[in-house]
Every structure is written in structure tokens, then in C-alpha cells.
Protein backbone atom coordinates (compact mmCIF):
# COMPACT_ATOMS: atom_id res chain seq x y z
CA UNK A 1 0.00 0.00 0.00
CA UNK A 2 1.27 3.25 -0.95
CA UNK A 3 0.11 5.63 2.14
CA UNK A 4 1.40 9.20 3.14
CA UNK A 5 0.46 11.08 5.86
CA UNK A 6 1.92 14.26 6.93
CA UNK A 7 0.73 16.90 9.39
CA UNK A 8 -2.03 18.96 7.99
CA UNK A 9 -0.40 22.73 9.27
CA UNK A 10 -1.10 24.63 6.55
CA UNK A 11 -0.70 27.97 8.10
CA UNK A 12 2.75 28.65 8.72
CA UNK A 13 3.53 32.25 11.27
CA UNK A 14 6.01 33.88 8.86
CA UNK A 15 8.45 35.17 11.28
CA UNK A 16 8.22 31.23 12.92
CA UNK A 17 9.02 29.50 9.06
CA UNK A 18 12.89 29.23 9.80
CA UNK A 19 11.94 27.50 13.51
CA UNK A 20 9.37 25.27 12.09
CA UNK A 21 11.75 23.61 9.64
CA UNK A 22 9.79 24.66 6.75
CA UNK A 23 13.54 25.69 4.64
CA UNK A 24 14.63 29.08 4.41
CA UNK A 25 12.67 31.94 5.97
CA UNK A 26 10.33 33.50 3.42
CA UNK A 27 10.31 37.35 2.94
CA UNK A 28 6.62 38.79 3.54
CA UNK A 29 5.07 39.88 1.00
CA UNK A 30 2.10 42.82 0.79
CA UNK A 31 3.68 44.84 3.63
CA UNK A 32 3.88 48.46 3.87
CA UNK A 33 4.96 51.15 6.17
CA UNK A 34 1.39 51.37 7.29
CA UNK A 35 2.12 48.25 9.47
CA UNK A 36 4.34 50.04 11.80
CA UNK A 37 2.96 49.79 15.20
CA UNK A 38 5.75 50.31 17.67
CA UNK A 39 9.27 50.08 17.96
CA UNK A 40 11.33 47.31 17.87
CA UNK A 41 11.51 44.76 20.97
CA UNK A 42 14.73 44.09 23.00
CA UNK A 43 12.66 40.96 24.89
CA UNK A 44 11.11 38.69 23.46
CA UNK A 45 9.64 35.19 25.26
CA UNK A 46 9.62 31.87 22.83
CA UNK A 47 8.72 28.52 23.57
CA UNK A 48 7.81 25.79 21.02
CA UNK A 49 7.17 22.13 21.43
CA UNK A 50 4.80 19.25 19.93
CA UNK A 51 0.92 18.91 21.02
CA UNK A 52 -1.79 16.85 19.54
CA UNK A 53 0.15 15.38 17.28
CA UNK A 54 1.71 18.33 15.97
CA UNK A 55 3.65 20.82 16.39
CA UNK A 56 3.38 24.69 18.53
CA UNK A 57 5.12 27.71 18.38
CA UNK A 58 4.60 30.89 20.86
CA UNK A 59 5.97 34.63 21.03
CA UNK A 60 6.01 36.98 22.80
CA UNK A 61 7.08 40.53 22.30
CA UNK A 62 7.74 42.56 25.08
CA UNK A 63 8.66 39.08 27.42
CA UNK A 64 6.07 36.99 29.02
CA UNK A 65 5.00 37.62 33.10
CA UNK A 66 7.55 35.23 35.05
CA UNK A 67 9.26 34.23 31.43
CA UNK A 68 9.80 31.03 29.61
CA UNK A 69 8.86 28.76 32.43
CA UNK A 70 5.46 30.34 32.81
CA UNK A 71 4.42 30.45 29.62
CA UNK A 72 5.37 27.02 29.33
CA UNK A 73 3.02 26.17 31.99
CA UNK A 74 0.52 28.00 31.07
CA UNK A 75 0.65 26.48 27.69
CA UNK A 76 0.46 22.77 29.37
CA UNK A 77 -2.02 23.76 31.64
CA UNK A 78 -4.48 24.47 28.44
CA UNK A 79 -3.13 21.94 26.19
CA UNK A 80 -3.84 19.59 29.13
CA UNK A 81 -7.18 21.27 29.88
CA UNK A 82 -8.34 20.77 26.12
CA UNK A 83 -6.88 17.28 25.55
CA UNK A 84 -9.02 15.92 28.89
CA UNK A 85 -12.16 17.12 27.33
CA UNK A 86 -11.80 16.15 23.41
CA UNK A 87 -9.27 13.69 22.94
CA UNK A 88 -9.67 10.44 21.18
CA UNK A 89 -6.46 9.17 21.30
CA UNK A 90 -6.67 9.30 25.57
CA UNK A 91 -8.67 7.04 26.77
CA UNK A 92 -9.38 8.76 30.10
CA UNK A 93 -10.44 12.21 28.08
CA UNK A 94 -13.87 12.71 27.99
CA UNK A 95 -15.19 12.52 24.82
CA UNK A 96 -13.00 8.99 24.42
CA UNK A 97 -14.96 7.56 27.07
CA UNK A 98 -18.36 9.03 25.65
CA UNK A 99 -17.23 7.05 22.51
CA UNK A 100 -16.86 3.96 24.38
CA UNK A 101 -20.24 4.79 26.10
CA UNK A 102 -22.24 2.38 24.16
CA UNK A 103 -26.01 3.09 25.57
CA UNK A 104 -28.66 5.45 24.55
CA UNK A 105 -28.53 6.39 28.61
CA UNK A 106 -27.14 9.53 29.83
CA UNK A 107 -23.40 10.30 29.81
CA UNK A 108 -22.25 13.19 32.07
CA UNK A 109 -19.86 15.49 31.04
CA UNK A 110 -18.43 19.19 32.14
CA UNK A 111 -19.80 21.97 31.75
CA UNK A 112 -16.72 22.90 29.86
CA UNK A 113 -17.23 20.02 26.90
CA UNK A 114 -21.04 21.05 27.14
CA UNK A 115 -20.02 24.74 26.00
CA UNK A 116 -17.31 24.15 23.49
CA UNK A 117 -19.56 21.58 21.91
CA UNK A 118 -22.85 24.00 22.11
CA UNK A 119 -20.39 26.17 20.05
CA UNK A 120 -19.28 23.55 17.59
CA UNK A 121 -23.10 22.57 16.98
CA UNK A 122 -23.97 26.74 16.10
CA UNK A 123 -21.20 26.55 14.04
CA UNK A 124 -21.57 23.24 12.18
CA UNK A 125 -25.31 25.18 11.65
CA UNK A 126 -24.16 27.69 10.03
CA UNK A 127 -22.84 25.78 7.24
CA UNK A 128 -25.23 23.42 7.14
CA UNK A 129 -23.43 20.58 8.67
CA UNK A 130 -20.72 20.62 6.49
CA UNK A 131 -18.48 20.06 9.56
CA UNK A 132 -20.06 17.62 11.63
CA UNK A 133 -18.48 16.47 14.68
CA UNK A 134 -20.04 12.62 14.42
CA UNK A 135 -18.51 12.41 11.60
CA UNK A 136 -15.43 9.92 13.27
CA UNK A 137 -16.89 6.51 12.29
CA UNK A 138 -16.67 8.00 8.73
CA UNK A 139 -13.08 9.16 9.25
CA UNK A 140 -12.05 5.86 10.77
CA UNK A 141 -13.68 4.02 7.98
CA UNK A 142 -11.08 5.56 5.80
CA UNK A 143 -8.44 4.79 7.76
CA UNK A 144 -7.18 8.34 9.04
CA UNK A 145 -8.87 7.93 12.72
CA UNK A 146 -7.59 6.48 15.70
CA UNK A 147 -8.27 3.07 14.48
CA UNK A 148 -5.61 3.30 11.59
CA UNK A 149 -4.91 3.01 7.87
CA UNK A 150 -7.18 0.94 5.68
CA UNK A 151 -5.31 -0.87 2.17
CA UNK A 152 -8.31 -0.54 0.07
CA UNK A 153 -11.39 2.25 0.09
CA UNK A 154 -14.84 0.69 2.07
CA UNK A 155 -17.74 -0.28 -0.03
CA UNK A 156 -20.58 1.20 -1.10
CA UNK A 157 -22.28 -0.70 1.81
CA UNK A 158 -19.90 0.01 4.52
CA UNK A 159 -20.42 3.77 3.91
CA UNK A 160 -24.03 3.43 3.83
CA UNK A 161 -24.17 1.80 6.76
CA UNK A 162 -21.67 3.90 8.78
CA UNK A 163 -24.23 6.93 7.34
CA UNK A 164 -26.64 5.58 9.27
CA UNK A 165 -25.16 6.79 12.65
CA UNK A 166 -23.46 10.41 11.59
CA UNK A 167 -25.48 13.59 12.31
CA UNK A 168 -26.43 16.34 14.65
CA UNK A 169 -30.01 14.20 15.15
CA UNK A 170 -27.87 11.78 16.41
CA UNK A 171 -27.23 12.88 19.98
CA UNK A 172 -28.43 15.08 21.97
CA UNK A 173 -27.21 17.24 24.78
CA UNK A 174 -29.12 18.89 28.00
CA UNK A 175 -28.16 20.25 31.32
CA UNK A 176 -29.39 19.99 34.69
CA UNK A 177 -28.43 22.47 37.06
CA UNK A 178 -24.72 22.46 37.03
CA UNK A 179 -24.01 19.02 35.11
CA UNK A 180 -24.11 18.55 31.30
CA UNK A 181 -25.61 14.98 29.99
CA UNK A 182 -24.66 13.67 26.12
CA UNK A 183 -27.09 11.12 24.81
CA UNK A 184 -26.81 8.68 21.70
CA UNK A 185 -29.58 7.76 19.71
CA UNK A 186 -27.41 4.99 18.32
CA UNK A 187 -24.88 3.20 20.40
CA UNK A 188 -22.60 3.34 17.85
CA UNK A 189 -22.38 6.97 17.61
CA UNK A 190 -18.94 8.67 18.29
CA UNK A 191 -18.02 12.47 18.26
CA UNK A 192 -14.24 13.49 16.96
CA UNK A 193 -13.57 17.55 17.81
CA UNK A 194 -10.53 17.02 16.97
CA UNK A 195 -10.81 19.37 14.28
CA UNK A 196 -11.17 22.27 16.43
CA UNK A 197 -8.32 21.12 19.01
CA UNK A 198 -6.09 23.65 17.98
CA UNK A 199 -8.20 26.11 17.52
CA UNK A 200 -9.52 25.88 20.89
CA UNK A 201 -6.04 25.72 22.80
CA UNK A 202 -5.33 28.82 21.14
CA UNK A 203 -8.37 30.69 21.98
CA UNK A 204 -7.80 29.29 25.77
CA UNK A 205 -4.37 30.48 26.35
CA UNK A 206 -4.95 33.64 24.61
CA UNK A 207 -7.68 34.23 27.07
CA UNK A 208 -5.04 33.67 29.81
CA UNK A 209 -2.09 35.97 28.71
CA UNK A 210 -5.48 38.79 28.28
CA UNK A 211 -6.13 38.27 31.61
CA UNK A 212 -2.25 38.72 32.26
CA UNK A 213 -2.20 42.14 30.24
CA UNK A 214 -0.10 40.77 28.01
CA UNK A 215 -0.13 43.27 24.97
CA UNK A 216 1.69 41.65 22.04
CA UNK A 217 1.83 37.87 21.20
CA UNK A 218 1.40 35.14 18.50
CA UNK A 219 -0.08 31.87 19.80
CA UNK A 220 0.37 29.20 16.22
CA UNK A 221 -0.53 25.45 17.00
CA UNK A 222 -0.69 23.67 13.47
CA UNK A 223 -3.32 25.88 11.55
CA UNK A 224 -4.51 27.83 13.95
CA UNK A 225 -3.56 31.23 15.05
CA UNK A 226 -3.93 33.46 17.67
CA UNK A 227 -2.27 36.64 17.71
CA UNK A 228 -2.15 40.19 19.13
CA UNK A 229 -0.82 43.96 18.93
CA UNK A 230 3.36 44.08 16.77
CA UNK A 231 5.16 41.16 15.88
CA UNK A 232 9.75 41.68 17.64
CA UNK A 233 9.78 43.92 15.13
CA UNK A 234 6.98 46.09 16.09
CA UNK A 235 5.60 45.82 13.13
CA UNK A 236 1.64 43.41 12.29
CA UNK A 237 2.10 40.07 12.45
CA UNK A 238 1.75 38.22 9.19
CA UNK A 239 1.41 34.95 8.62
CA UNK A 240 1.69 32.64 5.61
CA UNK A 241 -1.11 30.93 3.73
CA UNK A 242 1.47 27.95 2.43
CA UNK A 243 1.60 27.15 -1.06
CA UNK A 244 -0.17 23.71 -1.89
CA UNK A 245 2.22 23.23 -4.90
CA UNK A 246 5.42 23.88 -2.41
CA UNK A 247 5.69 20.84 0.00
CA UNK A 248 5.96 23.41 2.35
CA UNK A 249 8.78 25.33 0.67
CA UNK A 250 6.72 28.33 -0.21
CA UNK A 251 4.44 31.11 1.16
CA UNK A 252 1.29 31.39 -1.74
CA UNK A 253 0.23 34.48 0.12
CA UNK A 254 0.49 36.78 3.50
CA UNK A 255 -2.24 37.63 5.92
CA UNK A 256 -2.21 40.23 8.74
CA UNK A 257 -4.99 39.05 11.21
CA UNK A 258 -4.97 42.30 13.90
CA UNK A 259 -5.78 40.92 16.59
CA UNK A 260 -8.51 38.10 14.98
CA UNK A 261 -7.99 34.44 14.99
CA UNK A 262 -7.17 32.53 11.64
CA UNK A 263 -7.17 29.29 10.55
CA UNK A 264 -6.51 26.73 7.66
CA UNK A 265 -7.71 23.56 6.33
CA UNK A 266 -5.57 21.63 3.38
CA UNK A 267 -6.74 18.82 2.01
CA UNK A 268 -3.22 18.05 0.62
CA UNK A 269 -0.57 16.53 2.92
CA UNK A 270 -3.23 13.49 4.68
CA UNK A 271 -4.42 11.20 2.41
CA UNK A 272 -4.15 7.29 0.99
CA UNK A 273 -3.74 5.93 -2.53
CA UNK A 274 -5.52 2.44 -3.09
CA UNK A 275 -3.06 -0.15 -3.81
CA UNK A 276 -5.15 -1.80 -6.61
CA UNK A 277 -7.04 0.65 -7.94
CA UNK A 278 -4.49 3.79 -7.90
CA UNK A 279 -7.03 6.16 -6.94
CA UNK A 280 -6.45 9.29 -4.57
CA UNK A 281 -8.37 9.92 -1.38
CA UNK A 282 -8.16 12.98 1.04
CA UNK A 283 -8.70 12.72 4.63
CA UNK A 284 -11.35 15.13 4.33
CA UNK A 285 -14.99 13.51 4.47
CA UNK A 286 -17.92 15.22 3.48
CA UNK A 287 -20.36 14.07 5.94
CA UNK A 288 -23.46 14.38 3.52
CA UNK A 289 -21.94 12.08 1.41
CA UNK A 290 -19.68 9.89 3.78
CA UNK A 291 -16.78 9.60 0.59
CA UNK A 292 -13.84 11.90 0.19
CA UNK A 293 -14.06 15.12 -1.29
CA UNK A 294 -13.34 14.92 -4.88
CA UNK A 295 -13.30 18.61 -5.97
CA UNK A 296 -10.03 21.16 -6.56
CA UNK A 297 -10.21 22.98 -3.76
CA UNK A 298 -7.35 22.25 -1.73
CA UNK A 299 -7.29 24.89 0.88
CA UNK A 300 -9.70 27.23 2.98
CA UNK A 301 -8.48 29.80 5.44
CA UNK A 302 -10.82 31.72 7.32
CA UNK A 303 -10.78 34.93 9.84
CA UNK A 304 -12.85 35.19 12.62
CA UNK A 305 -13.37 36.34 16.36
CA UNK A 306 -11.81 33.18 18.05
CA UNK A 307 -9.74 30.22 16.52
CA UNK A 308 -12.48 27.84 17.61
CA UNK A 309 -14.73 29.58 15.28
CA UNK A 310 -12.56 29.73 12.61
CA UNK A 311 -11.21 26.05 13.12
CA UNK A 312 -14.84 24.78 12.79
CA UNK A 313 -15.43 26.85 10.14
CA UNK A 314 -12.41 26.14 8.19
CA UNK A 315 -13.05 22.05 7.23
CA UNK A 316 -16.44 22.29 6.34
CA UNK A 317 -16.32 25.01 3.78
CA UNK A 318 -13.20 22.87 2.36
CA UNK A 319 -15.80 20.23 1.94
CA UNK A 320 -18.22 22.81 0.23
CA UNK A 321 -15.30 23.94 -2.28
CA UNK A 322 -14.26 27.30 -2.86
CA UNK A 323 -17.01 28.70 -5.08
CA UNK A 324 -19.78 27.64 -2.21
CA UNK A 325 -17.31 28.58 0.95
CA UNK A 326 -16.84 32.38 -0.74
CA UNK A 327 -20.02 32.79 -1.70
CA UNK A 328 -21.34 31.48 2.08
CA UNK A 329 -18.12 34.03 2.88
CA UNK A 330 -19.97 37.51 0.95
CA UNK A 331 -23.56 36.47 2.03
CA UNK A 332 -22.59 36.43 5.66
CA UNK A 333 -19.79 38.90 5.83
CA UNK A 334 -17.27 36.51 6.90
CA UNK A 335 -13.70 36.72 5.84
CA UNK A 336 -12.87 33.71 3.61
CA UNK A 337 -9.85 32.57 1.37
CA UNK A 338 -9.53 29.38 -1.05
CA UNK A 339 -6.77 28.05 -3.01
CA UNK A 340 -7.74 26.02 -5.48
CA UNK A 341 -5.68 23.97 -8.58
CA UNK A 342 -7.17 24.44 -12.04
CA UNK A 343 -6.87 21.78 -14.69
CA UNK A 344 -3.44 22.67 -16.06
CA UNK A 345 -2.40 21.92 -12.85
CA UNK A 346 -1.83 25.74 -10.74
CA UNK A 347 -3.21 27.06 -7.39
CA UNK A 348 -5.64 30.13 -8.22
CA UNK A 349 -7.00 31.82 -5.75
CA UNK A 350 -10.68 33.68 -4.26
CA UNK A 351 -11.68 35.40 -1.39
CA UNK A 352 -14.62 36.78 -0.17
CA UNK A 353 -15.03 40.43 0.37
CA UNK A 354 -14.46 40.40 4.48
CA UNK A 355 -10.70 39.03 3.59
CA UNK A 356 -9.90 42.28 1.46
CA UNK A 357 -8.74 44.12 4.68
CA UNK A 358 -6.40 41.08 6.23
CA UNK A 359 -4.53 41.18 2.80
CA UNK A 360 -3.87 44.54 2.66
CA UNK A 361 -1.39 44.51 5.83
CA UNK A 362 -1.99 47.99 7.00
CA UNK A 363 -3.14 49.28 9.94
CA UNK A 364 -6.76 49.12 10.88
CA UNK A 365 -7.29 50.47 14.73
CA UNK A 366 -10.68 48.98 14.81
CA UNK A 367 -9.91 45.31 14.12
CA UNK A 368 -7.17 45.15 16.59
CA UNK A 369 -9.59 43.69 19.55
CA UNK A 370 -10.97 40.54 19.54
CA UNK A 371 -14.20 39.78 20.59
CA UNK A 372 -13.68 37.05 23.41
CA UNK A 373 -16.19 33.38 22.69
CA UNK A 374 -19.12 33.18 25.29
């Protein structure tokens, strides 16, 4: 079997390219003296290390309250905190054990997993259910969940079948008083967030260097971003939207976020080629039709008020393909980018008319706040 899988970061921090291994650092492109924020930093705090399965890098201007060691706590403390709620790899995190939960009975969670997934449910909504978080037994299926790599692709039956168990309808969850309850209405049904891990993590320890006053940082785990006020330079941060033609060589285009979150989703570097029948297949499901997506579009980056947002955002309108996902982008003013290959073979891009302003790299006093999730 011929198989390749790679991480899936396909946003790279620009001024983090030469750390991350990604070859020589890339020179920004579409910046301006309007960027100029401050002057130049004489401390700067970095820590970087590997976290669900890939890989993190942190900075921050101006040092970091108590230095390296604290932010390196802090950044365990979350990474911890968000890996005991949604991980399916640990058996003891919770939604793990919900997918071993195999009754239609109550399962109580926190009220922590009840809020993150309230938010994944509005957002899967949105796009209607594009992004679905029971969509697992359809990832493992094809052989890029937990339960490993498959040789050849499932049958029309399998699929079918597996169908029959993925959907919002297909649990349920309440509250009563201070406890959160998930119900299945088939045992079989499994939830996999794992496609807002990063996202989340980032939003969480942004939230705690906030709460520290810290004024200037960039939080990057895989695709997801998180960053705040001037880059060491004292200058925006930009960061890369990677090149899908590149193997990671190459920077297709630079984004200055001010102060939002922003994430990618490629459907590029995970897939598995069938042994006997040659045939390609990405590791990104569309839930509606429980098979691969089979379109061009090989990359959707999105801007938002928190990387949770943007992380759940980000996959499904990859599964819609870049003419849906920018027209979804215009009609409700969210900022939206898509790389796409044509048929001789080159990435073209579109955007929708929110992403104008993050392209332009100057500076724009009113998008500099975030809006902190509920």
C-alpha cells in the first residue's frame, strides 16, 4: 500500500518559518509602512514544542510575566485542559470515554465540553453541517482515525451503513443544574472535535495571557492562530497561507490578522492511494456524502473572532469547495480565502469580500480587539 500522511499545518507564522523547519525563511510579501505599530523589541519570550500530534510555536514581544517557564506552563495547563475534554487518542479524556459509552442512557460530562460543543453545533449550523463532529466513524472508515490506515477504500455498503449513525439528530445534549448529559440515539455513535483542538487551545491560552495584560503575542498550533498587537519587530504580524504546490517550501500568500484568529484547512498533505485501484483519497470527508471530497479545492483559510470559530469553520467550507465557501463568505460577511488547482495543474485563488482588509497589511485600529467566545 502506498500511504502518506503528513501533518495537515497549513498555516505557517512567517516570522516562525525558519523555527518550524519549513527551509529558508520567506520574505513577507504585501507589507507596507502602514504596518508600523511600535518600535522594535529588546525581549522577546519563545517557547515551542509538539501537542496533539503536531507541532506549537509561541511569542512573545515585550517578554512573558515570570518568562519562559510560565508560559510554558501555562501552555500545558491548556493543552492539558483541552486534551481531557476532546481527545480520542486518551482514553481517560472525555469525549473517548463518551465514545466507548455504548447506551442510549445519559453520559455526564463538564460543563466545559457542554459549551465548546454548544459552540461547535452553532457553528456546524451555520454551514449546514458541512463540519459535523459525528462524523469519526466516517473518518475511521477511511483509515485516518484512531483506528488506523485501511489498504483498500470501504464499499458502497460500509459507507451506507456507517451513514446511518453520523449527524447532529444523532445525539443530543441537556443540562441539569450544574451538570451537562450527552445522549446517543445509536450506540454506535462517536463524536471526533478534533478538528477544532487547535483552535480551541489557542483561543484558551490567549484568554489567559489577556487576563495577564499581556499586549503583544502570536499563539500558532498547526493551523490555527492566535495573535495580538506588533510582531519583535513592532511591526503586524503576518502569517503565511502555504503554497499547496510547495511541499511546504513556499508562502502562496500573506495575511495580517490584527488581533482576529485565523485558521486553515488543506486537504493536501493526509491522504491514501488504493493499492489496486491507484485512486487518490483525502482525509477530508464530506459528511453528507460519507466519501472523500473529490473537488479542486485544496485549501480554505478563514478569519474570525476566536480560533475555535474559525477552526470549525475552516473544514467544512473545504468540503463545500471554494465557489460555495466564498459565496457562504460575501452572504454572511465573513472573511474567507480558497486556493484552489485548475486543470493545467496551478493554485488560483478567491476570497470573499471580508478578507480584502487582512490582505492589505496595513493598519486598521478597529480590528485590533478581539471579541472574546461566550
Amino acid at each position: 500500500m502506498k500511504v502518506t500522511k503528513v501533518l495537515t499545518a497549513s498555516l505557517l507564522a512567517l516570522s516562525l518559518v525558519a523555527l518550524s523547519g519549513c527551509g529558508k525563511e520567506q520574505t513577507p510579501v504585501g507589507g507596507t509602512s502602514g504596518d508600523v505599530l511600535t518600535q522594535p523589541f529588546t525581549e522577546v519570550t519563545k517557547i515551542n514544542g509538539q501537542v496533539f500530534g503536531t507541532f506549537y510555536y509561541i511569542t512573545v514581544p515585550g517578554g512573558y510575566p515570570g518568562g519562559e517557564d510560565t508560559l510554558r506552563s501555562d501552555a500545558e495547563f491548556v493543552f492539558t485542559k483541552v486534551g481531557k475534554a476532546i481527545s480520542t487518542f486518551d482514553k481517560t479524556a472525555e469525549i473517548a470515554r463518551f465514545n466507548e459509552h455504548h447506551s442510549t442512557g445519559d453520559f455526564p460530562i463538564s460543563s466545559y465540553l457542554g459549551q465548546v460543543l454548544e459552540e461547535v453545533q452553532r457553528q456546524s449550523r451555520r454551514i449546514g453541517q458541512a463540519m459535523d463532529p459525528t462524523v469519526g466513524p466516517l473518518v475511521n472508515l477511511w483509515g485516518f482515525g484512531p483506528k488506523g490506515q485501511i489498504e483498500h477504500a470501504p464499499t458502497d455498503e460500509q459507507i451506507a451503513e456507517t451513514k446511518t449513525y453520523v449527524g447532529l439528530d444523532k445525539f443530543s445534549l441537556r443540562r441539569a443544574g450544574g451538570t451537562a448529559f450527552l445522549v446517543k440515539t445509536d450506540p454506535r455513535v462517536e463524536l471526533d472535535l478534533s478538528t477544532i483542538g487547535e483552535g480551541l487551545a489557542a483561543d484558551e491560552l490567549a484568554a489567559i495571557m489577556d487576563q495577564k495584560g499581556v499586549a503583544n503575542y502570536m499563539i500558532a498550533i498547526a493551523g490555527a492562530i492566535r495573535s495580538k498587537g506588533a510582531n519583535p519587530e513592532g511591526k503586524l504580524w503576518r502569517v503565511g497561507i502555504e503554497d499547496p504546490l510547495s511541499n511546504g517550501q513556499k508562502v502562496f500568500t500573506a495575511v495580517c490578522p490584527q488581533g482576529m484568529a485565523i485558521s486553515t484547512a488543506g486537504s493536501y498533505r493526509n491522504f491514501f492511494i488504493d493499492d489496486k485501484t491507484n485512486d487518490f483519497y483525502s482525509h477530508v470527508i464530506d459528511p453528507k456524502t460519507g466519501r472523500p471530497i473529490a473537488h479542486r479545492t485544496v485549501s480554505v483559510s478563514v478569519v474570525d473572532r476566536a480560533a475555535l470559530v474559525t477552526d470549525a469553520l475552516d473544514t467544512g467550507l473545504l468540503v463545500m469547495g471554494a465557489k460555495e465557501a466564498v459565496e457562504w463568505g460575501n452572504k454572511n460577511d465573513v472573511a474567507v480565502y480558497a486556493i484552489e488547482i485548475d486543470e493545467q495543474g496551478k493554485a488560483k485563488e478567491t476570497h470573499s469580500r471580508a478578507f480584502d482588509v487582512y490582505l492589505k497589511c496595513q493598519v486598521h485600529h478597529n480590528l485590533t480587539q478581539t471579541v472574546p467566545l461566550e
